[in-house]
C-alpha atoms as a PDB file:
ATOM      1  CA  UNK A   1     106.425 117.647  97.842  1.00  0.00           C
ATOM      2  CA  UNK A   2     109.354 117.051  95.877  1.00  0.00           C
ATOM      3  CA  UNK A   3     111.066 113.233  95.042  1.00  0.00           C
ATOM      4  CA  UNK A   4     114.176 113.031  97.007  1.00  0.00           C
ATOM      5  CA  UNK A   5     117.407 111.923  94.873  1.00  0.00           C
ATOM      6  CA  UNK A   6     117.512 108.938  96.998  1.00  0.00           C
ATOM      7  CA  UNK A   7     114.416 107.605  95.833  1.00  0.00           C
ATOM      8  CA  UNK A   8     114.485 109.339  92.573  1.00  0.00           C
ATOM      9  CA  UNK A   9     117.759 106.885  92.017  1.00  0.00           C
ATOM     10  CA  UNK A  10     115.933 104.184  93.687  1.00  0.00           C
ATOM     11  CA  UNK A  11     113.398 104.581  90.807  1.00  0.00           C
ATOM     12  CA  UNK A  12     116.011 104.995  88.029  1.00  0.00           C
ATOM     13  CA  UNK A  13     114.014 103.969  84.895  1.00  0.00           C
ATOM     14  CA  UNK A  14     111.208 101.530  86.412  1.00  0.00           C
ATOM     15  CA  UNK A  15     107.526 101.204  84.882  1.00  0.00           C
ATOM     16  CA  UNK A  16     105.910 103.455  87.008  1.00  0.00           C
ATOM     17  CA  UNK A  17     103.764 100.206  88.028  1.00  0.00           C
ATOM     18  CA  UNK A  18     106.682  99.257  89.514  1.00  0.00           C
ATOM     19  CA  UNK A  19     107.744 101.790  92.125  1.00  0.00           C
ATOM     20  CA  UNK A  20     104.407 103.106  92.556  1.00  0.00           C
ATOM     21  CA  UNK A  21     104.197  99.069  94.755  1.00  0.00           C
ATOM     22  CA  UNK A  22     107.274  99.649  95.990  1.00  0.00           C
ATOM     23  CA  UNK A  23     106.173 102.933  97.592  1.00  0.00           C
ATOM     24  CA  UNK A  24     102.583 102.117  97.989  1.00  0.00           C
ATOM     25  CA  UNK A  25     102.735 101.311 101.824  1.00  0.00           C
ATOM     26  CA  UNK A  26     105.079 104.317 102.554  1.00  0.00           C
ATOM     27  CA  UNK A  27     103.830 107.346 104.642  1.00  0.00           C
ATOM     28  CA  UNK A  28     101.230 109.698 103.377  1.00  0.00           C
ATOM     29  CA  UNK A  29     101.592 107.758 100.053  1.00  0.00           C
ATOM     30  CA  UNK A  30      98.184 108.858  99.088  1.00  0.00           C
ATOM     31  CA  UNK A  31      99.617 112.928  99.362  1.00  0.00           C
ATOM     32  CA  UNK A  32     102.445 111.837  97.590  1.00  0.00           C
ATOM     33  CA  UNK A  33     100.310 110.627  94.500  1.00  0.00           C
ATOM     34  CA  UNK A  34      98.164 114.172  94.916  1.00  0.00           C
ATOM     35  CA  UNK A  35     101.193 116.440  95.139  1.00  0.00           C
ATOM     36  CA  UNK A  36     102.632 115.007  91.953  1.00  0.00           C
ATOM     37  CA  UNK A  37      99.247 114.798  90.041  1.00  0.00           C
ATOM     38  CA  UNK A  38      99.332 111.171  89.877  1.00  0.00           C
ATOM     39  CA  UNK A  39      95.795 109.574  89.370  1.00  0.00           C
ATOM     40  CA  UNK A  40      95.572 107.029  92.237  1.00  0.00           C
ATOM     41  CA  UNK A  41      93.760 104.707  90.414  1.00  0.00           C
ATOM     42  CA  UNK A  42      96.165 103.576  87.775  1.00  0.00           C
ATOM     43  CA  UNK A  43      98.284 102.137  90.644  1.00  0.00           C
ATOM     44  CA  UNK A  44      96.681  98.450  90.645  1.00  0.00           C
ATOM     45  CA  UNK A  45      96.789  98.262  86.639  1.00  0.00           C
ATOM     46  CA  UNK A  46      98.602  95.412  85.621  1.00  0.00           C
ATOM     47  CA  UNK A  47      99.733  97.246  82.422  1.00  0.00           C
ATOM     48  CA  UNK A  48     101.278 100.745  81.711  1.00  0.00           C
ATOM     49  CA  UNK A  49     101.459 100.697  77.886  1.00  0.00           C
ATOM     50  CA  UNK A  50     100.021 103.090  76.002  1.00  0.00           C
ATOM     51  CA  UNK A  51      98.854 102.473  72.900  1.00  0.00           C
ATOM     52  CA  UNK A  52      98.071 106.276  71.377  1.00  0.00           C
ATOM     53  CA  UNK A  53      98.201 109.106  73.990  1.00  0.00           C
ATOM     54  CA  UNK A  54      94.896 110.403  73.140  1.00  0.00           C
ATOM     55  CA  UNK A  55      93.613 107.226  73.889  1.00  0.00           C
ATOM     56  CA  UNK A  56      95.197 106.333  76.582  1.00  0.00           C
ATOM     57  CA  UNK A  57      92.941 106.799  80.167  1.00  0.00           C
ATOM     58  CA  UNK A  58      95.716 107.351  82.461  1.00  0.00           C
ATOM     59  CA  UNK A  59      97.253 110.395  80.350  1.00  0.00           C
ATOM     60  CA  UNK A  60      93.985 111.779  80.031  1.00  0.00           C
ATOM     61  CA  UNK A  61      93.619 111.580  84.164  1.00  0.00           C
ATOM     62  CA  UNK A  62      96.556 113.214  84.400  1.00  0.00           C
ATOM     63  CA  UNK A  63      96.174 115.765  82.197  1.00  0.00           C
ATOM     64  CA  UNK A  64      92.870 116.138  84.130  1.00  0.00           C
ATOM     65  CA  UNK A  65      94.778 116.674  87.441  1.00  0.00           C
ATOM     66  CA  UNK A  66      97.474 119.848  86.014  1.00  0.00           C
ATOM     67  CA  UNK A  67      93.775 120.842  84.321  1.00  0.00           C
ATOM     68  CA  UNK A  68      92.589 121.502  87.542  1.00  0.00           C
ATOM     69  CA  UNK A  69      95.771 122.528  89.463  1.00  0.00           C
ATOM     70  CA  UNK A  70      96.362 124.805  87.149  1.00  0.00           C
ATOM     71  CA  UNK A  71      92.849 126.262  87.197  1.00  0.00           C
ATOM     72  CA  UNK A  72      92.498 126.239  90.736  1.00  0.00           C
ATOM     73  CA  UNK A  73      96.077 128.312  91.033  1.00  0.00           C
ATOM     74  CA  UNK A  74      95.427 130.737  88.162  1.00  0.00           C
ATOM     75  CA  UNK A  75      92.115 131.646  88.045  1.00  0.00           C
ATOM     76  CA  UNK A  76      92.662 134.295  85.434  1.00  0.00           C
ATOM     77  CA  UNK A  77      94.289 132.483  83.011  1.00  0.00           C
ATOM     78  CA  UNK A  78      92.142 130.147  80.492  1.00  0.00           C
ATOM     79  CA  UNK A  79      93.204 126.201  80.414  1.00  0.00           C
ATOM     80  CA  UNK A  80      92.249 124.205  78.148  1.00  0.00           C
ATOM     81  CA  UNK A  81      92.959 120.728  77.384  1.00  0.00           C
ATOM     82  CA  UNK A  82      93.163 120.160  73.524  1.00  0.00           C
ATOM     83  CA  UNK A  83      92.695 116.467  71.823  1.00  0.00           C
END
């Protein structure tokens, strides 16, 4: 499910904190999140600073998420996540 230009303007350069609220009550937002590997719990954070990427919990969901996409879509191919 691809971001339509409209609302991919309508997000310009917003903290992804931001215009995931804005969107939050829109259709199927929870399909939305799930098509674009967004972990839906990061959505009621109050921050979206990370402070090292290894560290930080909502890169590591995500890479979870394409971790398992990408498993469950290529089942021949080893994925591994590295630190």
């Amino acid at each position: 499910m691809p971001i339509l230009i409209k609302t991919n303007i309508k997000i310009g350069d917003k903290n992804p904190l931001h215009y995931f609220r804005e969107f939050k009550n829109s259709d199927n937002f929870d399909d939305i999140l799930k098509s674009h590997l967004i972990p839906k719990e990061f959505i009621e954070k109050e921050e979206f600073i990370p402070e090292g990427c290894r560290d930080f919990p909502y890169v590591r969901a995500r890479a979870e998420l394409f971790y398992q996409k990408l498993k469950d879509e290529l089942p021949d191919v080893e994925v591994i996540i590295e630190e």
